[in-house]
Protein backbone atom coordinates (compact mmCIF):
# COMPACT_ATOMS: atom_id res chain seq x y z
CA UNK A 1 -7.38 -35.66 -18.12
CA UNK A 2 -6.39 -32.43 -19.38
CA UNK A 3 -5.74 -29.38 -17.36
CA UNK A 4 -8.61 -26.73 -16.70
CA UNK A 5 -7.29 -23.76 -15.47
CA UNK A 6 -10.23 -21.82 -15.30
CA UNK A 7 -11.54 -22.65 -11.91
CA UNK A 8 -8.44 -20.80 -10.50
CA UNK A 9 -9.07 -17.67 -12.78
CA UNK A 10 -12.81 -17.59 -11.22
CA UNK A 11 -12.04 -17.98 -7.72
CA UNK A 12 -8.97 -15.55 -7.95
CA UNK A 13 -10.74 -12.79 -9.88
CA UNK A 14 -14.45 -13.39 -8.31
CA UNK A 15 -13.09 -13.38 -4.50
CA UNK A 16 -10.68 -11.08 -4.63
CA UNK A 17 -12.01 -8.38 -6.89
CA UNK A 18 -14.84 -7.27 -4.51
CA UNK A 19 -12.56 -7.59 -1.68
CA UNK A 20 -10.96 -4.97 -3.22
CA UNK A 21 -13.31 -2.91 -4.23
CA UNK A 22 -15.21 -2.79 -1.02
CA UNK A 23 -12.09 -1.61 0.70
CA UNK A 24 -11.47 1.26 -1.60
CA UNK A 25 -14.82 2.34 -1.15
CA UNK A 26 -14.52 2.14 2.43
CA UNK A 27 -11.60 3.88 2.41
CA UNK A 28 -12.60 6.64 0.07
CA UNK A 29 -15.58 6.83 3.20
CA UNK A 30 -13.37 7.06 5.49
CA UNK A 31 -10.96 9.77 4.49
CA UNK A 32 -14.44 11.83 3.69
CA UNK A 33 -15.36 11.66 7.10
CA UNK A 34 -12.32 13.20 8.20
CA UNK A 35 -11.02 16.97 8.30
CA UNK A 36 -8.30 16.73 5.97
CA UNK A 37 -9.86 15.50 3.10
CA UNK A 38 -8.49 13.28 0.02
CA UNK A 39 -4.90 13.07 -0.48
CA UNK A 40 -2.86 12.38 -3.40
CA UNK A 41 -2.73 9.05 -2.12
CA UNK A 42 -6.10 8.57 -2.29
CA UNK A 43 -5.82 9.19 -5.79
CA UNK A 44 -3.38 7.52 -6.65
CA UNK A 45 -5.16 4.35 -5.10
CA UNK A 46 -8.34 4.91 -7.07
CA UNK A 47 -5.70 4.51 -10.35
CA UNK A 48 -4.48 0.96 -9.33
CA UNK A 49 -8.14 0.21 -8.78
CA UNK A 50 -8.73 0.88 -11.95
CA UNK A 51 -5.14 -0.91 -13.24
CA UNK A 52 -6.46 -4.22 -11.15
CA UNK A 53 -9.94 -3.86 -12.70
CA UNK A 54 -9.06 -3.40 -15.92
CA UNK A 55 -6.28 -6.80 -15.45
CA UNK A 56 -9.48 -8.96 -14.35
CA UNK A 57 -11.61 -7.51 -17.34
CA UNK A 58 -8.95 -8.45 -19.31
CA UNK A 59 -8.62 -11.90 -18.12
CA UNK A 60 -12.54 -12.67 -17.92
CA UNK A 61 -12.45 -11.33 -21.76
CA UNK A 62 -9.73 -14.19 -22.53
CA UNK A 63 -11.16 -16.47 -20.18
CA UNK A 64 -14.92 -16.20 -21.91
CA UNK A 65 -14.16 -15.30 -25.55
CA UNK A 66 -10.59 -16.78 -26.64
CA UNK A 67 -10.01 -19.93 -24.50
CA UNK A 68 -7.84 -18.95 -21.39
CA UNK A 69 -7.13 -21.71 -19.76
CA UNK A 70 -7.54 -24.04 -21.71
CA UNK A 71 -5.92 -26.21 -24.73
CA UNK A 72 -5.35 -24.43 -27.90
CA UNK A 73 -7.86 -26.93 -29.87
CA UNK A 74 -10.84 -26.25 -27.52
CA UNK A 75 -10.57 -22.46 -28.19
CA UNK A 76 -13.16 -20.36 -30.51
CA UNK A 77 -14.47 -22.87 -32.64
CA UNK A 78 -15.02 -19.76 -35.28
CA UNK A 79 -11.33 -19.00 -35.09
CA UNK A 80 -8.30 -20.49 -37.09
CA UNK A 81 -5.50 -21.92 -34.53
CA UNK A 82 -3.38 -19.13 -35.72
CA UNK A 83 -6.50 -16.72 -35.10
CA UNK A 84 -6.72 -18.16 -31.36
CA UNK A 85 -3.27 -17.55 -30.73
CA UNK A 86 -3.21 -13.75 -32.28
CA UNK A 87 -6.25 -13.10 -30.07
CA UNK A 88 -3.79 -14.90 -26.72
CA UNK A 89 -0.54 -12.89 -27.52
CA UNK A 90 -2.78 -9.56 -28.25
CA UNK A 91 -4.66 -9.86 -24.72
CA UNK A 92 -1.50 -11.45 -22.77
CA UNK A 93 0.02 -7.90 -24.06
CA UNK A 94 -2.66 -5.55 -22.49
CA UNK A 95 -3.08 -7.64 -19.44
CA UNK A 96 1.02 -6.98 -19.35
CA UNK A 97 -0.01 -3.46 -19.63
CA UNK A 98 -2.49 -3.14 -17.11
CA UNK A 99 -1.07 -4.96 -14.42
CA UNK A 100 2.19 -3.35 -14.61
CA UNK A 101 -0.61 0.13 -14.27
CA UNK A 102 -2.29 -1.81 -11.42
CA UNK A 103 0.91 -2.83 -9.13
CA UNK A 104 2.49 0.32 -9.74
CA UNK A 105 0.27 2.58 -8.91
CA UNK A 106 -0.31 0.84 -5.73
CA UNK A 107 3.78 1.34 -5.07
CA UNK A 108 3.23 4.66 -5.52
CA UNK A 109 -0.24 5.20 -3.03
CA UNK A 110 1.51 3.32 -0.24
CA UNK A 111 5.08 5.47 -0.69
CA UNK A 112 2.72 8.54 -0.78
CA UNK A 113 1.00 7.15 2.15
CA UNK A 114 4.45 6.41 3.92
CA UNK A 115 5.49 10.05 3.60
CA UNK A 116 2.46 11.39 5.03
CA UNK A 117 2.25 9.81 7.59
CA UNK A 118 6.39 9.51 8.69
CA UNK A 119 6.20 13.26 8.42
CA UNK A 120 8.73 13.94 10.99
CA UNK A 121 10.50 10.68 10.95
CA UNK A 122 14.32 9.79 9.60
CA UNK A 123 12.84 6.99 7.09
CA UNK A 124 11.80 9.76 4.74
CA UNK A 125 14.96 9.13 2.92
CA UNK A 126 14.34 5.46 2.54
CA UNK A 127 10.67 6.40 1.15
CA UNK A 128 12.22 8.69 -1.54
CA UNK A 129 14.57 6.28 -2.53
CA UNK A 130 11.93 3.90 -2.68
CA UNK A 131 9.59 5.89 -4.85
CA UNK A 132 12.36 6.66 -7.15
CA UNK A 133 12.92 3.28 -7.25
CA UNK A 134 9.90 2.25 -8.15
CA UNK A 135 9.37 4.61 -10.74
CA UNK A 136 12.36 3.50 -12.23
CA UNK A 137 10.95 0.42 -12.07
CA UNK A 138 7.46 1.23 -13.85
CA UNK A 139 9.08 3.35 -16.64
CA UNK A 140 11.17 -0.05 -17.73
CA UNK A 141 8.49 -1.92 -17.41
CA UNK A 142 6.61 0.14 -19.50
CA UNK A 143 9.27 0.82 -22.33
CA UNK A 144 10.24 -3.73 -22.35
CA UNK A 145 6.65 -3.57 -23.08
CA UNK A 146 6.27 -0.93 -26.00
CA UNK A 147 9.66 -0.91 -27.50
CA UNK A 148 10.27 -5.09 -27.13
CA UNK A 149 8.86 -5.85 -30.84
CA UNK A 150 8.82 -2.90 -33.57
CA UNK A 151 6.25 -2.01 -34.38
CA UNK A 152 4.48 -2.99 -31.42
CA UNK A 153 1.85 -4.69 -32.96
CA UNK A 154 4.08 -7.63 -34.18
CA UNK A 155 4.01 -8.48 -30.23
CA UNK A 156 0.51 -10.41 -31.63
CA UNK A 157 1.05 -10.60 -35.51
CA UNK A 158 2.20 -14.10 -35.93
CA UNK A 159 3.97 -13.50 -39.12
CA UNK A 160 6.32 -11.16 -37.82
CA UNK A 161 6.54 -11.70 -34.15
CA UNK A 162 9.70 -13.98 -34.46
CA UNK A 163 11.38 -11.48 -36.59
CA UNK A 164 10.54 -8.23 -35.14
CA UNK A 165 10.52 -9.29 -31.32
CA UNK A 166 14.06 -8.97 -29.56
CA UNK A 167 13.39 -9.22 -26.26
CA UNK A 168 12.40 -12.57 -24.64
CA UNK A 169 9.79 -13.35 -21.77
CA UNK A 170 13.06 -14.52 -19.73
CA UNK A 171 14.72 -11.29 -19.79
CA UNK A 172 11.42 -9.22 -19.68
CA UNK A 173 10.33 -11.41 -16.35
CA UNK A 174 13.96 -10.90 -14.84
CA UNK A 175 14.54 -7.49 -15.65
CA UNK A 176 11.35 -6.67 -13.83
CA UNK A 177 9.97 -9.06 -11.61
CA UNK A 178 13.04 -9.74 -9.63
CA UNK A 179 13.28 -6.23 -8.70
CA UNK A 180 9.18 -6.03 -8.23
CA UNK A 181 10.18 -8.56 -5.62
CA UNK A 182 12.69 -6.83 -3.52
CA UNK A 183 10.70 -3.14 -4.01
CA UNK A 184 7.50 -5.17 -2.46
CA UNK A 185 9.89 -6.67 0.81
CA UNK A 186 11.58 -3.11 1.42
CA UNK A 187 8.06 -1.40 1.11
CA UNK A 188 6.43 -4.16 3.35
CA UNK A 189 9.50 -3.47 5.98
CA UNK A 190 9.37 0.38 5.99
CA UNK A 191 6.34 1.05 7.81
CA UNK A 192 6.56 -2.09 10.11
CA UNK A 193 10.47 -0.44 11.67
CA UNK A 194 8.49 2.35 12.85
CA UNK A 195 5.67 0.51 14.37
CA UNK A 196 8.66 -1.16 16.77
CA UNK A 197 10.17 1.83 17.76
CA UNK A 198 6.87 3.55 19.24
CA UNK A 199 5.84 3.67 22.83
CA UNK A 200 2.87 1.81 22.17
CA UNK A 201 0.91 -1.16 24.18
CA UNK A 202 1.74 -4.24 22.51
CA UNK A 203 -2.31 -4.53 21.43
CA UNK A 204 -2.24 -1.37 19.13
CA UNK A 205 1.31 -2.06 18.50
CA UNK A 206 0.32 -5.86 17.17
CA UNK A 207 -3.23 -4.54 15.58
CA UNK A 208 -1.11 -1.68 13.78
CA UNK A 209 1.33 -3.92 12.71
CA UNK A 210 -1.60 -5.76 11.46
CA UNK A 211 -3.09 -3.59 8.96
CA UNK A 212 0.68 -2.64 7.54
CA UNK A 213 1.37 -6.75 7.76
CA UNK A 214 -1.07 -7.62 4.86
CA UNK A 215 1.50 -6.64 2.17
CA UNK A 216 3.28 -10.19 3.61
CA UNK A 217 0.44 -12.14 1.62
CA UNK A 218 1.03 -10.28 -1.32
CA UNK A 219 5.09 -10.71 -1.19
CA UNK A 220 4.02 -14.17 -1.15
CA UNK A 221 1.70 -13.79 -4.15
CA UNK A 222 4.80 -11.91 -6.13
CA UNK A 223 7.19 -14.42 -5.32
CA UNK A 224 4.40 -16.92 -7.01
CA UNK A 225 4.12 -15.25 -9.98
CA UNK A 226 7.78 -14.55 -10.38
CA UNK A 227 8.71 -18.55 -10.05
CA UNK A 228 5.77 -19.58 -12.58
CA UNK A 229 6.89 -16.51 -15.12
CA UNK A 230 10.30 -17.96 -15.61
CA UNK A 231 8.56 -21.68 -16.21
CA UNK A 232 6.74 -19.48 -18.66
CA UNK A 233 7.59 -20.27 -22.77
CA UNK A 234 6.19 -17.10 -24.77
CA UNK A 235 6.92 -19.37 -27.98
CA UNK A 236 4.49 -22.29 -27.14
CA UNK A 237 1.45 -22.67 -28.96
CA UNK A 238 -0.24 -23.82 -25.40
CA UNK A 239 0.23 -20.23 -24.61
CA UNK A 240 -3.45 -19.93 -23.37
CA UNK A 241 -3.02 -22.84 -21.26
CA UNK A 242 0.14 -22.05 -19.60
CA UNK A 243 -0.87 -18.70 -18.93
CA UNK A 244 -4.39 -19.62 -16.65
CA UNK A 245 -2.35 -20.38 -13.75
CA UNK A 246 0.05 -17.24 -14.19
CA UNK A 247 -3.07 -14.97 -15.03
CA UNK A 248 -4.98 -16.37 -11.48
CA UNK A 249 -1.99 -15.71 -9.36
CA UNK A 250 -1.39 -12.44 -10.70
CA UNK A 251 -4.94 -11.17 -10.42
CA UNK A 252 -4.68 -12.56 -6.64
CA UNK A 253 -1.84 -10.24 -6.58
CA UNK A 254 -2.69 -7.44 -8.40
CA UNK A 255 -6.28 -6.59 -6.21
CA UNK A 256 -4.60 -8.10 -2.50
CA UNK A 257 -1.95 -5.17 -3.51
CA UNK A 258 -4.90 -2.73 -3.95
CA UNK A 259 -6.12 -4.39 0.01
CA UNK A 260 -3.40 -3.92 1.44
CA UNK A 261 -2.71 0.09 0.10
CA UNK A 262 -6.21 0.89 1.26
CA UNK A 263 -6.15 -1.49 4.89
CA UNK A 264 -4.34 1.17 7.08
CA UNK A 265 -6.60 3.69 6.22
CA UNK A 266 -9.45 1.97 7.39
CA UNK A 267 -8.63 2.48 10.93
CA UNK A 268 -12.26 4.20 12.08
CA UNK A 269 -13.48 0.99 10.74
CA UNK A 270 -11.39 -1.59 13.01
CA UNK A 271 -11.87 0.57 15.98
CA UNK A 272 -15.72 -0.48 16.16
CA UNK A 273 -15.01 -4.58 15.56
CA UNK A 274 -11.68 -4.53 17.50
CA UNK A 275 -12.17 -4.58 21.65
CA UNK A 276 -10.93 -1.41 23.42
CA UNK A 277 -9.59 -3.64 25.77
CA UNK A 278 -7.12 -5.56 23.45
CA UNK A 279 -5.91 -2.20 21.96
CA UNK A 280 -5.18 -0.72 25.81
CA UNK A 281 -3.35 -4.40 26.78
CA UNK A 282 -3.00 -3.96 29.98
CA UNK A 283 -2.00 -0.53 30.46
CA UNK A 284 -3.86 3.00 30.81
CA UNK A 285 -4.73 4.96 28.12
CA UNK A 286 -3.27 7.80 29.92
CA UNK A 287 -0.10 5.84 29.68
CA UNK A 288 -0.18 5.22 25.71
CA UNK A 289 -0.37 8.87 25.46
CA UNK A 290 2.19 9.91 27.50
CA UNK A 291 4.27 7.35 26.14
CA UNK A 292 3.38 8.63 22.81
CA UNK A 293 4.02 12.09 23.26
CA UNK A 294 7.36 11.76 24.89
CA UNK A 295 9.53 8.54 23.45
CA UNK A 296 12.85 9.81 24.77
CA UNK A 297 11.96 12.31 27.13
CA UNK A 298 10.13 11.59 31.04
CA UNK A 299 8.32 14.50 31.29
CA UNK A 300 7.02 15.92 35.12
CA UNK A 301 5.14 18.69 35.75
CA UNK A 302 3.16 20.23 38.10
CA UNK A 303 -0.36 21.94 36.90
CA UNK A 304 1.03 22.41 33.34
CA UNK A 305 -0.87 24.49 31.36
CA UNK A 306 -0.57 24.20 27.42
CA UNK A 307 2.81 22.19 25.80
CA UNK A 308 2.85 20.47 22.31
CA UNK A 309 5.17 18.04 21.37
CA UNK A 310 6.33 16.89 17.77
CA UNK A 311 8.60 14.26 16.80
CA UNK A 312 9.21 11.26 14.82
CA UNK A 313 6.69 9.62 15.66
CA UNK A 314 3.62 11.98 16.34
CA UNK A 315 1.89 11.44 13.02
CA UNK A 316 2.08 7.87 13.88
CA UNK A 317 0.23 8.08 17.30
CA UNK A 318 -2.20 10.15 15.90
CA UNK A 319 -2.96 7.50 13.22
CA UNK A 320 -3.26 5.26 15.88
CA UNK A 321 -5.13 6.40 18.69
CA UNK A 322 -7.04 9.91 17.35
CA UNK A 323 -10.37 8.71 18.90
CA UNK A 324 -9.20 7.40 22.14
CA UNK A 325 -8.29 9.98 24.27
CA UNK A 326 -8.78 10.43 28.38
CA UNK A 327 -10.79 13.50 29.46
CA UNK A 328 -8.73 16.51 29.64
CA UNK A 329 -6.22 15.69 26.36
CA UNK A 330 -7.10 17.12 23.49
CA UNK A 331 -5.51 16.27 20.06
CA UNK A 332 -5.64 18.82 17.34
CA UNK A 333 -5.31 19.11 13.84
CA UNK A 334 -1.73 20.89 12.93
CA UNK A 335 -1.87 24.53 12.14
CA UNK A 336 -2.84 26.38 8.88
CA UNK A 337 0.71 26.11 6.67
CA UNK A 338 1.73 22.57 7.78
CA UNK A 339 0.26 20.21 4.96
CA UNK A 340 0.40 17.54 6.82
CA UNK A 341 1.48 16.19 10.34
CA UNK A 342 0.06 15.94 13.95
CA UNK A 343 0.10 18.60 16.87
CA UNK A 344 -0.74 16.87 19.87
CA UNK A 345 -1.41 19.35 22.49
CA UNK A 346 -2.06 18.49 26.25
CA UNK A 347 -4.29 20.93 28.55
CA UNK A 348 -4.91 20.62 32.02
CA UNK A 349 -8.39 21.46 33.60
CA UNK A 350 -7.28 25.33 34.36
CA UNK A 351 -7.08 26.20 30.53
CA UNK A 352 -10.45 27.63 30.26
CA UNK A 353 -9.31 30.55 32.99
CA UNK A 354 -6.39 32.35 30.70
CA UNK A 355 -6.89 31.72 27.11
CA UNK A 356 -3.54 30.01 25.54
CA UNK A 357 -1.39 32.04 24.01
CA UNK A 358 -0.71 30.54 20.37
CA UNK A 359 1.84 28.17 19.51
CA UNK A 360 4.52 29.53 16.71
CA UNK A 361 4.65 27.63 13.33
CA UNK A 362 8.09 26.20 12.63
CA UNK A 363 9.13 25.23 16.17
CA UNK A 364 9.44 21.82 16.56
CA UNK A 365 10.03 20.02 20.20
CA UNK A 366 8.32 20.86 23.20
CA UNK A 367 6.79 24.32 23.50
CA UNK A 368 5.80 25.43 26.89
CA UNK A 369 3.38 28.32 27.33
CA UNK A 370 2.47 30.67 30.80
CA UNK A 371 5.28 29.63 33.84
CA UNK A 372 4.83 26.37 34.86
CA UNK A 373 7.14 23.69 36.40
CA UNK A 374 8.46 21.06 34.01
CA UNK A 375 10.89 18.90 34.75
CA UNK A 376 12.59 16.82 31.60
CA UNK A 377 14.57 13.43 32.28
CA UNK A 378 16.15 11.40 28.85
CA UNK A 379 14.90 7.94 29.78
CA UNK A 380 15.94 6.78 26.32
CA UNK A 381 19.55 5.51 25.05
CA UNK A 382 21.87 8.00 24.44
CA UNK A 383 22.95 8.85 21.58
């Protein structure tokens, strides 16, 4: 029996697709509903939407029209065998195109993500090096892609492919997917070091850990796609065949990547499925905030007032836990100047008797306003 690839370009493109669709628009719902509004991230998400789309178009196109999937001899009855395999090489370019547009853009929304979000944190430097890296990355891509046969066009044009193409599949695929590998680990890693560090009950820390987590399954997906491109032969007139399985893996991957940029944002969404009691695990809330607010320091006080903290972690614990807050906390959104980043401000029950003085823009640390007795221990390692 001969193979039939086309079930797995179905089930790939039909399951996965939606999935990702739904969670962009859910995202896109969610940052509405919110103060600050959409970010360049958001943006830049709504791109390799349209990258991942436009690979599965691509694919159904070939899979409906030109034979993907299949033998060479049960393609387009109305087309020549050297017809079919123009039409193959012409729409295994664009899907190239696109998913290299889809995956990349979704580097770059998650990076952008990253630096929101680790405002105040030391990783910073790892996310710029990251970005740059994977810009880097996309621009080679791009230019093996264009500048690999010249003209271009002789990519698909039989008669002068073998004479105006100088750069094989092999050393396209391990040029770039080797290091689309290792950028996918390190970005998959970033997020998660953080998570470990906080002061957090080990329910929100596992449920946060979660949502960043889902980038695993699409490491997994890369690593797929990476092992069958090398097993690929861009010189075999089975070229539609061959490339069924490759195209339904990297669809798979292409809209999980597009999941998983869009899954942490859909926190307000997981906080109505997910118990309250499985995010608190055992301990008070009042505890996950203190612990939040103060990850080195052991703060004491008696009747204080008005102090903020920031530090490496605050955007972090307001990502996590904005919405579940003990009476008298309040959480507010940093002041007018600061483009991003968390103020978390505590206020005890006297506040409403002498209004709060305002808190200065550029101090960082622990800001103390009216006299009030704070003590400050390090409970942490010393440095």
């Amino acid at each position: 029996m001969e193979a039939d690839y086309r079930p797995n370009v179905y089930a790939s493109i039909f399951i996965t697709l939606p999935l990702a669709a739904l969670v962009l628009v859910l995202r896109l719902l969610a940052r509405r509903s919110t103060r600050a509004g959409y970010g360049i991230d958001d943006w830049l998400a709504v791109v390799a939407f349209i990258g991942a789309l436009a690979y599965s178009i691509d694919n159904l196109v070939f899979l409906f029209g030109f034979g993907l999937g299949r033998p060479l001899k049960d393609g387009p009855s109305h087309l020549t065998e050297e017809e079919r395999l123009e039409r193959s090489y012409l729409l295994i370019w664009l899907s190239s195109l696109t998913y290299t547009i889809g995956i990349g853009f979704a580097k770059f929304a998650i990076l952008t993500f990253y630096w929101r979000l680790f405002k105040y944190s030391s990783s910073r430097i790892a996310i710029q090096v990251v970005f740059v890296l994977c810009v880097a990355w996309f621009i080679v891509r791009i230019l093996l892609l264009t500048l690999s046969c010249m003209p271009t066009s002789a990519y698909w044009d039989l008669a002068r492919r073998t004479t105006h193409c100088h750069v094989t599949s092999n050393i396209y695929f391990f040029s770039t997917g080797l290091t689309h590998a290792v950028l996918d680990i390190v970005i998959l890693v970033l997020p998660l070091i953080e998570v470990i560090k906080m002061h957090l009950p080990l329910g929100q820390k596992l449920a946060v850990m979660a949502l960043f987590g889902f980038g695993a399954l699409v490491c997994v997906l890369t690593i797929l796609v990476i092992h069958n491109s090398f097993q690929f032969n861009g010189s075999s007139k089975e070229i539609a065949l061959k490339i069924g399985y490759h195209g339904s893996l990297a669809a798979a991957e292409c809209n999980l990547a597009n999941v998983s940029v869009s899954l942490p944002m859909l926190r307000p969404v997981f906080r109505k499925i997910v118990p309250s009691s499985f995010l608190a695990s055992h301990r008070s809330k009042r505890a996950v905030v203190d612990s939040a607010l103060s990850p080195e320091y052991g703060i004491k006080g008696s009747r204080g007032t008005k102090a903020s903290v920031q530090n490496g972690s605050s955007s972090v614990c307001e990502f996590v836990m904005n919405d579940d807050i003990p009476a008298g906390y309040d959480i507010e959104a940093s002041h007018a100047g600061w483009s991003y980043g968390t103020e978390i401000t505590i206020s005890s029950p006297w506040r409403h008797q002498t209004p709060p003085p305002t808190v200065n823009e550029g101090l960082d640390g622990i800001q103390i306003s009216e006299e009030t007795t704070v003590h400050v221990e390090r409970i942490g390692p010393y440095p």
